[in-house]
Protein backbone atom coordinates (compact mmCIF):
# COMPACT_ATOMS: atom_id res chain seq x y z
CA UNK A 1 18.87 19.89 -9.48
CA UNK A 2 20.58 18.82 -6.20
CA UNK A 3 23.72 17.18 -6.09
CA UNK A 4 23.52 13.72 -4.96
CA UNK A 5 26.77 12.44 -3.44
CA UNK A 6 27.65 8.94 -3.58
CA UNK A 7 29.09 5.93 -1.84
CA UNK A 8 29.13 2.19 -2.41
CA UNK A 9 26.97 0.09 -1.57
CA UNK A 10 27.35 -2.22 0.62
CA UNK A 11 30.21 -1.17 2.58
CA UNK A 12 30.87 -2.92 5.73
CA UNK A 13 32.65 0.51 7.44
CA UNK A 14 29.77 2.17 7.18
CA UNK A 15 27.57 3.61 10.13
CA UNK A 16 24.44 1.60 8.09
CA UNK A 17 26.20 -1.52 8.55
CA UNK A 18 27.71 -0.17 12.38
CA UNK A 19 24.10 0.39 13.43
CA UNK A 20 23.07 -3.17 12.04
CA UNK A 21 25.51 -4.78 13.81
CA UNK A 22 24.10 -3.39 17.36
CA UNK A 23 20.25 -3.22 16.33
CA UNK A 24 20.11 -6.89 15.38
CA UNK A 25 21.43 -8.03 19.11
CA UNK A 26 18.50 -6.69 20.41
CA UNK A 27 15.46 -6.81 17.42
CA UNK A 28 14.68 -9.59 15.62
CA UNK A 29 16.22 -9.40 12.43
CA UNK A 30 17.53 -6.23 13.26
CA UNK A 31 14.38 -4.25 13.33
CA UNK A 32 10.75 -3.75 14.09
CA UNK A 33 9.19 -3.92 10.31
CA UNK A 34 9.65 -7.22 8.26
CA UNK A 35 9.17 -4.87 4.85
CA UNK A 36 12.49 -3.20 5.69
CA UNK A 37 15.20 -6.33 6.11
CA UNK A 38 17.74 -6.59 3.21
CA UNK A 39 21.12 -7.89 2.67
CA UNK A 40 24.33 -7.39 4.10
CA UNK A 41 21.85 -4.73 5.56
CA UNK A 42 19.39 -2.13 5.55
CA UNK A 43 20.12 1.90 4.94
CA UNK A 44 19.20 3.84 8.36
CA UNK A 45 18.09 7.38 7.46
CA UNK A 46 19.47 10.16 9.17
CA UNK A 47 16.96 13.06 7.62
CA UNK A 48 14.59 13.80 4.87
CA UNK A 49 13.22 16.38 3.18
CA UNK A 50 10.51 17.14 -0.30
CA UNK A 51 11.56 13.81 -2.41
CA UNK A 52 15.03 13.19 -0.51
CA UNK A 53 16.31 11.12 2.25
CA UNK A 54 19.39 10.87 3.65
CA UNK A 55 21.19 7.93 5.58
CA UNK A 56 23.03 7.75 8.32
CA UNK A 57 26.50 7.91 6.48
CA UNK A 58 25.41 11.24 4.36
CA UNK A 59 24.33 9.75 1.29
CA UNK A 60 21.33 11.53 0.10
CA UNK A 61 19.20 9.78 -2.85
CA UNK A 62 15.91 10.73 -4.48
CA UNK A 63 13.05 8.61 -2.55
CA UNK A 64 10.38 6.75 -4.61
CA UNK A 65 9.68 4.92 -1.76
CA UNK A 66 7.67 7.49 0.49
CA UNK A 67 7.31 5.00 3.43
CA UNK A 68 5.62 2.76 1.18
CA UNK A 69 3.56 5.32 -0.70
CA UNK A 70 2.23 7.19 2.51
CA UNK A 71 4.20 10.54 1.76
CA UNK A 72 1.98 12.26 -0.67
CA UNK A 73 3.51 15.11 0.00
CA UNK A 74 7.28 14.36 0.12
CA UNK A 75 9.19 14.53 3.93
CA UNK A 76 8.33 16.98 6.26
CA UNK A 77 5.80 19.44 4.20
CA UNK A 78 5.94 22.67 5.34
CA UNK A 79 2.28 23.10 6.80
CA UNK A 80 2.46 19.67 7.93
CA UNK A 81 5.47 20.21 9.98
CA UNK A 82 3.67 23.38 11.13
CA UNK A 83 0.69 21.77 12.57
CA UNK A 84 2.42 18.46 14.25
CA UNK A 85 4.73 21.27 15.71
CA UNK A 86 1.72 23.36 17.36
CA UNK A 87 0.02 20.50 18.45
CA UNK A 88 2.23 19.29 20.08
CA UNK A 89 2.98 22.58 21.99
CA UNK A 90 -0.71 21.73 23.65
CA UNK A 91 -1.04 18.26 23.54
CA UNK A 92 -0.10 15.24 21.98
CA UNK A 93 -2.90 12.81 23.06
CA UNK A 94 -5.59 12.95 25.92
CA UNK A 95 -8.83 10.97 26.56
CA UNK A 96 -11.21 13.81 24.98
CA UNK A 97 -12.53 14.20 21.61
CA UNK A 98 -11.14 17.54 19.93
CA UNK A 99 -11.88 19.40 17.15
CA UNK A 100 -9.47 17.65 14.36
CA UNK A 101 -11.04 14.68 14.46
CA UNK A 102 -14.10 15.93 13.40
CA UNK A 103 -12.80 18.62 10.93
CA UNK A 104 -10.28 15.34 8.76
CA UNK A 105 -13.62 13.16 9.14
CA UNK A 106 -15.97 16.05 7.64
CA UNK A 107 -13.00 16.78 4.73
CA UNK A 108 -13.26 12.75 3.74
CA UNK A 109 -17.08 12.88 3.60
CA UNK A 110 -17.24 16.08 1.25
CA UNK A 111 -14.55 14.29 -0.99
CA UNK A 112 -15.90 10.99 -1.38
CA UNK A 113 -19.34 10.40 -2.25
CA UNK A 114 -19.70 6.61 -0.77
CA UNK A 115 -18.31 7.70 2.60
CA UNK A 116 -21.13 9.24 5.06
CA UNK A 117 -19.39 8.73 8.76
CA UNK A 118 -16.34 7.59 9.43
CA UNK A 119 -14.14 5.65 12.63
CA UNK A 120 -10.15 6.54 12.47
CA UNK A 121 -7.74 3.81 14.07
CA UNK A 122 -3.97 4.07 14.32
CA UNK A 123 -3.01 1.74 10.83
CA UNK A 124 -4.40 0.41 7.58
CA UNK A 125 -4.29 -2.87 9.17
CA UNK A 126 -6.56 -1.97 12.16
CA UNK A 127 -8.94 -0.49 9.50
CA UNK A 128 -8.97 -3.50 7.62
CA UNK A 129 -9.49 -5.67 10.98
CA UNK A 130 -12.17 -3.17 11.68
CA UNK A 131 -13.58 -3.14 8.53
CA UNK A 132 -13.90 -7.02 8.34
CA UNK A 133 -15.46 -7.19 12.23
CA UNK A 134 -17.92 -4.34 11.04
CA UNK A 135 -19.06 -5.97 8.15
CA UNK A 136 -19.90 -9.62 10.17
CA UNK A 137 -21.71 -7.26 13.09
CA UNK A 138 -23.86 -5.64 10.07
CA UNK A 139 -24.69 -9.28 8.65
CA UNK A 140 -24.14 -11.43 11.59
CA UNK A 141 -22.14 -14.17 9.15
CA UNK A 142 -18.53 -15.18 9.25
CA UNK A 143 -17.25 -15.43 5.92
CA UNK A 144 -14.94 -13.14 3.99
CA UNK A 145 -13.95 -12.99 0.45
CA UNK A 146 -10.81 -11.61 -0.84
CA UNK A 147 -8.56 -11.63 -4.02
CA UNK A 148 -5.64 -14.49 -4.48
CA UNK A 149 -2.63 -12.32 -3.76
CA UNK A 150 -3.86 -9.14 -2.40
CA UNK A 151 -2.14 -7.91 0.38
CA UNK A 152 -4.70 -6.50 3.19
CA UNK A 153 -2.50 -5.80 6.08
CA UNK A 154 -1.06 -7.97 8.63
CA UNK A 155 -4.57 -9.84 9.98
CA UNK A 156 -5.00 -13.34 9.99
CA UNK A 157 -7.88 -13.59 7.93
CA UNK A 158 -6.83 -10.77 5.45
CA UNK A 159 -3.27 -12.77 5.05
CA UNK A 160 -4.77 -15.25 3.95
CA UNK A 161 -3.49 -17.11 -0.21
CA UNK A 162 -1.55 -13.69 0.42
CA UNK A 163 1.64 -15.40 -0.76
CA UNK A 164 0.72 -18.96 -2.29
CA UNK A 165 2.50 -20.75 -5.06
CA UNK A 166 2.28 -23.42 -7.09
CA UNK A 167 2.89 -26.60 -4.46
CA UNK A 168 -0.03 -25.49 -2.79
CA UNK A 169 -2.31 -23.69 -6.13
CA UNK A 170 -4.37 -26.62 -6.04
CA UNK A 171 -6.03 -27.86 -9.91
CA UNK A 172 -8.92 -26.16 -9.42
CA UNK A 173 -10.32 -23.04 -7.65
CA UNK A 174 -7.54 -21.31 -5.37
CA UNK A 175 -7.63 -22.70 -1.76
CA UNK A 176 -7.39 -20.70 1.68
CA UNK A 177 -3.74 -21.19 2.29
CA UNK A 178 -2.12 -19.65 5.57
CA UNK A 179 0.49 -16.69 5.84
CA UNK A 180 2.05 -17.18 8.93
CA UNK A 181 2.53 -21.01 10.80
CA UNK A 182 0.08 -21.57 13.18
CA UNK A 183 -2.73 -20.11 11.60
CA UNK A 184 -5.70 -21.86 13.25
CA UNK A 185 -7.74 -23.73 10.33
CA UNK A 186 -10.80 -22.43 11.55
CA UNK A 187 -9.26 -18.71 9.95
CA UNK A 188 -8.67 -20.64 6.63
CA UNK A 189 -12.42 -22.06 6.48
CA UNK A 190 -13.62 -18.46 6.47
CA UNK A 191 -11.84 -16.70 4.08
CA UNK A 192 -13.26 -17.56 0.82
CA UNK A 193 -10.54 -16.91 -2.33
CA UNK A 194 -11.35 -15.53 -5.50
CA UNK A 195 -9.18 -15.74 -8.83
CA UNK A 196 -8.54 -12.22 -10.04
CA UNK A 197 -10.35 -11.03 -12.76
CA UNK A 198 -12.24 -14.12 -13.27
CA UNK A 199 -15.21 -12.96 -13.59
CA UNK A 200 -17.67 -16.22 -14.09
CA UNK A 201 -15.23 -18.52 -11.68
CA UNK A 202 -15.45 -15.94 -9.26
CA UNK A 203 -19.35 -15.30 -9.37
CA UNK A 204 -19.56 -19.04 -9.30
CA UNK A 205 -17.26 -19.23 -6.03
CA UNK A 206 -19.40 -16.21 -4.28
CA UNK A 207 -22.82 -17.92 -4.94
CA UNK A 208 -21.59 -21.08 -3.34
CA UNK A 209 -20.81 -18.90 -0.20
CA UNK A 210 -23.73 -16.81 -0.34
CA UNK A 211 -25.62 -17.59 2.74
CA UNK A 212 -22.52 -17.21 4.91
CA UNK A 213 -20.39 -14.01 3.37
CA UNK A 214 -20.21 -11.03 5.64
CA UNK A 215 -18.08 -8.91 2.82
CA UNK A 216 -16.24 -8.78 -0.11
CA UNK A 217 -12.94 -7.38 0.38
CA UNK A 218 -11.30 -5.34 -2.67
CA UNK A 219 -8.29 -3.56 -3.96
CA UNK A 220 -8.71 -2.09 -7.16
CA UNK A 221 -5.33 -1.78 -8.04
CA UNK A 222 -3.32 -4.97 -6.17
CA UNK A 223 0.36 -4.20 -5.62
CA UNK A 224 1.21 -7.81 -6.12
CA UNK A 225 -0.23 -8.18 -9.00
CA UNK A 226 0.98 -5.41 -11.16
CA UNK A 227 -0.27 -2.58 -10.06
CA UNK A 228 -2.59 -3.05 -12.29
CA UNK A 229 -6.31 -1.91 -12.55
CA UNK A 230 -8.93 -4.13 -11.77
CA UNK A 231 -10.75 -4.88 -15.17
CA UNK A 232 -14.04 -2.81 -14.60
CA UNK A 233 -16.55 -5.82 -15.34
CA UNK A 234 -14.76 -7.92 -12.23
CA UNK A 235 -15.21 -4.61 -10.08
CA UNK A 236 -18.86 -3.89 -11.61
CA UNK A 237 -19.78 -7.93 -10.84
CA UNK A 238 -18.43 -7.82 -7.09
CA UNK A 239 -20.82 -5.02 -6.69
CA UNK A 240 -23.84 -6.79 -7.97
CA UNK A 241 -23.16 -9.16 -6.12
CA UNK A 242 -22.53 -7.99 -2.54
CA UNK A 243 -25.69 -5.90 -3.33
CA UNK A 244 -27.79 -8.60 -4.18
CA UNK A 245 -27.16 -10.52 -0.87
CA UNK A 246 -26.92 -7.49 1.22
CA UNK A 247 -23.32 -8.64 1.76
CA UNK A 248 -20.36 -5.68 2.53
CA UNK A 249 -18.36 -4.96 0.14
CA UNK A 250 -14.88 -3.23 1.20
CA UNK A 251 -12.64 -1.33 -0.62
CA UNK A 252 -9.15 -1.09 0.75
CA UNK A 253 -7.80 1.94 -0.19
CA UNK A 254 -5.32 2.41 2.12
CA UNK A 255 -2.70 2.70 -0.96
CA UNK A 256 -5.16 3.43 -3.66
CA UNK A 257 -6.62 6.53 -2.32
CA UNK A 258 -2.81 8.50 -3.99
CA UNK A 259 -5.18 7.63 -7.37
CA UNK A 260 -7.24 10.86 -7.03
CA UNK A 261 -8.97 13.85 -5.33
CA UNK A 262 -11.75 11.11 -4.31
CA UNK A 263 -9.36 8.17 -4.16
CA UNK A 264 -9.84 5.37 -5.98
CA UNK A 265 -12.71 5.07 -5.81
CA UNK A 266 -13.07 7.97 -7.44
CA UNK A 267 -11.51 7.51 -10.67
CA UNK A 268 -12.87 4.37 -11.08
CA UNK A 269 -16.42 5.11 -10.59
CA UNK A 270 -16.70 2.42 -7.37
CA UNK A 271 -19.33 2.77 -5.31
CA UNK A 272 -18.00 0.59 -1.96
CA UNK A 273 -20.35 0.33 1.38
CA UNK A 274 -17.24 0.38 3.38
CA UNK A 275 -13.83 1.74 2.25
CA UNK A 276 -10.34 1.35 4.76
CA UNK A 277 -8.27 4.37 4.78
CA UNK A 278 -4.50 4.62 5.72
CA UNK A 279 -1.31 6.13 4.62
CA UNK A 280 -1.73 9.60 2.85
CA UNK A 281 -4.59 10.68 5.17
CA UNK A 282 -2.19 10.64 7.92
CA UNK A 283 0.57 13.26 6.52
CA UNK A 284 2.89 10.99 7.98
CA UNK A 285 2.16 9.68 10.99
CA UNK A 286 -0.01 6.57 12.17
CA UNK A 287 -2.89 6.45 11.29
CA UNK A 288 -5.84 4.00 9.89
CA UNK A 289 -9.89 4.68 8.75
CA UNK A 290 -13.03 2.89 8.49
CA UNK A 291 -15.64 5.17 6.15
CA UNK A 292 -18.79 4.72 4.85
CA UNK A 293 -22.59 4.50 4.59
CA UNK A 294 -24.40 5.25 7.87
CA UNK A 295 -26.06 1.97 7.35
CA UNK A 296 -23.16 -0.12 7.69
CA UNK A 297 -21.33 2.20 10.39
CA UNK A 298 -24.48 2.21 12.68
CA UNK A 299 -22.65 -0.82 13.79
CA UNK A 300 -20.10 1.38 16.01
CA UNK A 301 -22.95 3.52 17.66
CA UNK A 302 -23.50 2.87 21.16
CA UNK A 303 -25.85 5.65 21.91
CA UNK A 304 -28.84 3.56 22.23
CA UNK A 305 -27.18 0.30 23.90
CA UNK A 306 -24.30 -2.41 23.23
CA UNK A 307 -23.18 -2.19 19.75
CA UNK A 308 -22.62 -4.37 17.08
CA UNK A 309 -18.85 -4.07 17.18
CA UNK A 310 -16.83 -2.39 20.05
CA UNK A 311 -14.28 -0.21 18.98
CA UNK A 312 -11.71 1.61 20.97
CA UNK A 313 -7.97 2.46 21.09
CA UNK A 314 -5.82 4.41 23.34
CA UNK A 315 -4.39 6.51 20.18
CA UNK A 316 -7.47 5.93 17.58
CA UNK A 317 -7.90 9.49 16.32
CA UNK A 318 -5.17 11.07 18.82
CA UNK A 319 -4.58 14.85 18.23
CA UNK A 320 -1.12 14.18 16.65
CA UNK A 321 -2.42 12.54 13.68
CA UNK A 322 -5.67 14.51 13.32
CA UNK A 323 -3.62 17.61 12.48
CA UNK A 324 -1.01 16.35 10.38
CA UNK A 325 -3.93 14.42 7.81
CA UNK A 326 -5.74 17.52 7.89
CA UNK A 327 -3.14 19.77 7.08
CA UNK A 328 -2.01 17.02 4.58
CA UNK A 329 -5.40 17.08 2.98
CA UNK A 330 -6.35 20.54 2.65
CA UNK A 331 -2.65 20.92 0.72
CA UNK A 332 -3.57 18.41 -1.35
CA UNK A 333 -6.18 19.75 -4.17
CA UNK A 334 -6.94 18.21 -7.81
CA UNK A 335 -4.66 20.08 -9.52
CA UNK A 336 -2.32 18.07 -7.03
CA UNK A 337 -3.22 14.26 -7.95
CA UNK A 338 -3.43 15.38 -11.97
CA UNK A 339 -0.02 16.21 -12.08
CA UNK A 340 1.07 13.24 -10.12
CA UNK A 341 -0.91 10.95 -12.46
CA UNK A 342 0.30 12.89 -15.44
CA UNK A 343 4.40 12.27 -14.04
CA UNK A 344 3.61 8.90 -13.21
CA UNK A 345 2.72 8.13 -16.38
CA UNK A 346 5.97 9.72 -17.90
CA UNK A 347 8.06 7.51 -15.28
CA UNK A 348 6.15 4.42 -16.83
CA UNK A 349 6.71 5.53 -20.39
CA UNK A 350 10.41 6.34 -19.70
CA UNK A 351 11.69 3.59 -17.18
CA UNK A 352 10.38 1.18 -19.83
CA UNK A 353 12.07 3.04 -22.38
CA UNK A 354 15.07 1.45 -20.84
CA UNK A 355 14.11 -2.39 -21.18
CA UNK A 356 13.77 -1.60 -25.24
CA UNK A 357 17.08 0.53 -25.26
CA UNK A 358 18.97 -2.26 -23.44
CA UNK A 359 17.26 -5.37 -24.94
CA UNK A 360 16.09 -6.90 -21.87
CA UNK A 361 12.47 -8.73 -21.69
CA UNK A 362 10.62 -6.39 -19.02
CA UNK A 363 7.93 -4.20 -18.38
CA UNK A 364 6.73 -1.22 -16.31
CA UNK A 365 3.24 -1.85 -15.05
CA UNK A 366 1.21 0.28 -12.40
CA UNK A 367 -1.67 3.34 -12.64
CA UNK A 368 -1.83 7.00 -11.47
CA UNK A 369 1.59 7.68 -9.49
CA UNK A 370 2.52 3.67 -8.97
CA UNK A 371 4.87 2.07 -11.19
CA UNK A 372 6.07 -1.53 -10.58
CA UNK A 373 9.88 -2.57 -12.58
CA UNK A 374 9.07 -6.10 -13.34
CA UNK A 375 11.07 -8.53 -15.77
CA UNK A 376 9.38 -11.05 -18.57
CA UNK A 377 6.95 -9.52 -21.02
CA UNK A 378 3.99 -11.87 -19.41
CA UNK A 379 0.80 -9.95 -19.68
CA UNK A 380 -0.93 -9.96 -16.28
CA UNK A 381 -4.25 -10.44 -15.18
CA UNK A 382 -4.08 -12.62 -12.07
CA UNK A 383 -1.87 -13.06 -9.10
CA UNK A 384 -0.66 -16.45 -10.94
CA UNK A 385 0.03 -15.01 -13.90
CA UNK A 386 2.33 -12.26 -12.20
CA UNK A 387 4.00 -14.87 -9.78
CA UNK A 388 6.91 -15.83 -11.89
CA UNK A 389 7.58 -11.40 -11.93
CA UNK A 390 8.42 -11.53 -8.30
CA UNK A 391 9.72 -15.00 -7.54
CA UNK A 392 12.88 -16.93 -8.28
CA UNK A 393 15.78 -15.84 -10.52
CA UNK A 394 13.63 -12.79 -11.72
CA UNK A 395 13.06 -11.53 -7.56
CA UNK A 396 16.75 -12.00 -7.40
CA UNK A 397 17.61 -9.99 -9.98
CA UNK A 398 15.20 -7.01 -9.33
CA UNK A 399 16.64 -6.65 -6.02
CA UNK A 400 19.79 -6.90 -7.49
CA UNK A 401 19.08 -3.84 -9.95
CA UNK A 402 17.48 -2.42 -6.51
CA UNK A 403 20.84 -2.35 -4.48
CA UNK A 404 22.69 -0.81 -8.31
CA UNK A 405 19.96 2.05 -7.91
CA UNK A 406 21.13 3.01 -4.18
CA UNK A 407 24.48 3.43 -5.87
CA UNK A 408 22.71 5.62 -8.36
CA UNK A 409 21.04 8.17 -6.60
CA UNK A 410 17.72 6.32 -6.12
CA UNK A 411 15.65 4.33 -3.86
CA UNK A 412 12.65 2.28 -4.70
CA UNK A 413 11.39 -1.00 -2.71
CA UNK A 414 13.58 -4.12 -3.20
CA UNK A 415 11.21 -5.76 -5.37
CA UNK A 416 10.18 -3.25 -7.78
CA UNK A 417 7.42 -1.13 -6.74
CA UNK A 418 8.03 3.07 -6.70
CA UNK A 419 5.50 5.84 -6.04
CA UNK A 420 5.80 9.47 -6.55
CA UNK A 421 5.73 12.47 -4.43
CA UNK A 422 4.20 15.91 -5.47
CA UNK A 423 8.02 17.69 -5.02
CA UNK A 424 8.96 15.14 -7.50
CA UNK A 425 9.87 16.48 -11.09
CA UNK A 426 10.68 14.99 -14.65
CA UNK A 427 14.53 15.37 -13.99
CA UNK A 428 13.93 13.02 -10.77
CA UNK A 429 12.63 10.49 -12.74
CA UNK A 430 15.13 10.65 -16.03
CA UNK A 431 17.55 10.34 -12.96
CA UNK A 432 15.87 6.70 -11.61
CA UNK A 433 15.71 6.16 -15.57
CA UNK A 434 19.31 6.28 -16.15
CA UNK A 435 19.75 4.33 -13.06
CA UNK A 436 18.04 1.26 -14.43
CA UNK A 437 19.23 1.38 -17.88
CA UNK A 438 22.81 1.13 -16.44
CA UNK A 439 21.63 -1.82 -14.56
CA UNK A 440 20.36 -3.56 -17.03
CA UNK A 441 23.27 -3.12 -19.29
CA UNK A 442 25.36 -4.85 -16.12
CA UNK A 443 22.60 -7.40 -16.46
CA UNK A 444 23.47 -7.99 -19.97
CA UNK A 445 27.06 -8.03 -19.55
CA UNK A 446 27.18 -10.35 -16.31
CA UNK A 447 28.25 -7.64 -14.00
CA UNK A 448 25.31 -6.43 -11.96
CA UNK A 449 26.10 -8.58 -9.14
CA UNK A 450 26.04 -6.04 -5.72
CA UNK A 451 27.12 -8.28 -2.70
């Protein structure tokens, strides 16, 4: 096992907080991705490598947050590396189709049975964006359903009731409530919002809508609430119903497709007309996918005329990209995402080993290689019932236990949520393990405090 050296954090001589200092004169907040801003200040990495990154002042701690659970593979895979560093030896973009885009588009189609032809863009949040326009050119009808709390990306209409609460809950079904100010209100009156897991209130909220829905928009497993699988007769009734009405129905598996060989979608047994595709399928760099039926993607072709939705991008499929997903693909194999599902499961069983050994109230939700640190013992079903996990004194004190864990040797996202990598091994994760249970025992004691 490497050695992991060690200094405190925060520390206000260090080159993280030097760096701050000058970045935040000249970015808002100090930087370019919201997702990233912490107190005093953030880490800046230096270098990575497998399941390690280092920052900028030589600290080097195991990483379980893999860019927000893009790296599959750990930094810089060898065969990755390999084929971003011949590429770009001949090219790193030009206005011609090549060869890579074809070859990562044919590999997604032989792996996933719902997916028949498919459009790459640069991010998940393009393919979502996408994925919503495609589904109104396919039905010509405005309205989109989503999930209460299920983050989509950063698009108006998929932000929307991402981040509700209480004062604005309503009594009865959940209202379209807006993300960012300024949202025009003509967004809000067409996104309808469904109550997770519900199954009867939400049927009863789709039929209402039924002569104006475009799509259904889905993630099986929602990282805000819990991580948690979608209980298969929710799943099974969306289905019926955007086949009944010849509506769209849109999986996002932009973080869900680390569940298995075939995604998601895949271990579930979903059958989706249109699925969004991000993260892993990139190796690492930008990238974004709409894939699915030829029905509904007949909507990009404009062989025979104007199509139903124009799509373009200067980088959308760009060489760069192309190589490093396929090369990320091909190294990934069954065998791969069974042993990932197999660890997560043993970080689960052992990080919430640690609430029972030091008597704190807490659980370790999550599925396949996800797992989500949450306090309370609240079983959750809905984004409401897993609000009170990541709000108030309990958010505080997660990130809290989150800034004790960089002193530790481990990195994880400030409020909770960790994903494994495949050069990831049981000692990393009885590492993160004893981490936490050293936390929490500064929890119980009145110590954990980390300024």
């Amino acid at each position: 096992m490497v050695k992991i050296s060690m200094t405190v954090f925060p520390d206000s001589q260090s080159k993280s907080a030097q760096h701050f200092e000058q970045a935040k004169e000249i970015l808002p907040m100090g930087g370019s991705r919201s997702l990233l801003h912490m107190d005093p200040y953030p880490l800046f990495a230096k270098s990575a490598e497998g399941c390690r990154i280092t920052d900028m002042d030589g600290v080097e701690r195991v990483d379980f947050v893999n860019n927000y659970t893009t790296l599959l593979l750990g930094h810089c895979h060898p065969a990755v590396v390999a084929a971003v560093q011949k590429q770009a030896a001949i090219g790193m973009c030009w206005a011609l189709p090549d060869e890579a885009e074809y070859r990562l588009a044919a590999l997604l189609c032989a792996r996933v049975p719902s997916v028949e032809q498919v459009r790459f863009c640069n991010s998940g949040t393009e393919a979502v964006m996408t994925a919503i326009k495609a589904a109104r050119a396919y039905t010509e009808k405005p309205k989109i359903a989503k999930i209460e709390g299920a983050y989509h990306g950063s698009y108006d209409y998929a932000e929307v009731s991402l981040a509700s609460d209480p004062q604005n809950w309503g009594q009865g079904d959940p209202v379209s409530v807006a993300y960012s100010r300024g949202v025009p209100q003509g967004v809000l009156n067409d996104v309808v919002v469904l109550p997770h897991n519900k199954v009867e209130e939400s049927r009863r909220i789709l039929e209402t809508h039924r002569d104006q829905l475009a799509g259904v928009l889905f993630d099986a497993i929602p990282a805000k609430i819990g991580c948690i699988p979608a209980d298969p007769e929710y799943t099974a009734m969306l289905r019926d119903f955007t086949r009944d009405t010849d509506t769209v129905f849109i999986l996002d598996e932009v973080l869900t497709f680390r569940a298995g060989f075939a995604g998601v979608q895949g271990a579930y047994d979903i059958d989706p007309d249109i699925t969004t595709l991000g993260k892993v399928i990139g190796g690492g760099l930008p990238i974004g996918a709409i894939a699915g039926r030829k029905k509904f993607m007949e909507v990009f072709d404009q062989r025979r005329g104007t199509p139903g939705l124009a799509h373009t991008g200067t980088f959308n499929a760009n060489p760069m990209s192309m190589v490093a997903g396929l090369a990320a693909m091909i190294t990934l194999q069954r065998e791969d995402f069974d042993r990932l599902n197999d660890l997560g499961q043993y970080a689960r069983d052992t990080l919430a080993e640690t609430f029972r050994i030091a008597g704190v109230e807490g659980q370790v939700t999550g599925d396949n290689s996800l797992f989500y640190i949450q306090l309370g013992e609240d079983e959750i079903i809905d984004y409401r019932s897993a609000y009170p996990a990541h709000s108030g004194e309990r958010a505080e004190i997660i990130e809290q236990l989150y800034k004790h864990l960089l002193n530790q040797g481990s990195i994880i996202a400030p409020f909770g949520v960790g994903c494994l990598s495949t050069p990831m091994e049981r000692p990393d994760i009885d590492r993160l393990a004893e981490g936490l249970l050293s936390g929490l025992r500064a929890l119980t004691a009145g110590t954990l405090k980390v300024a």
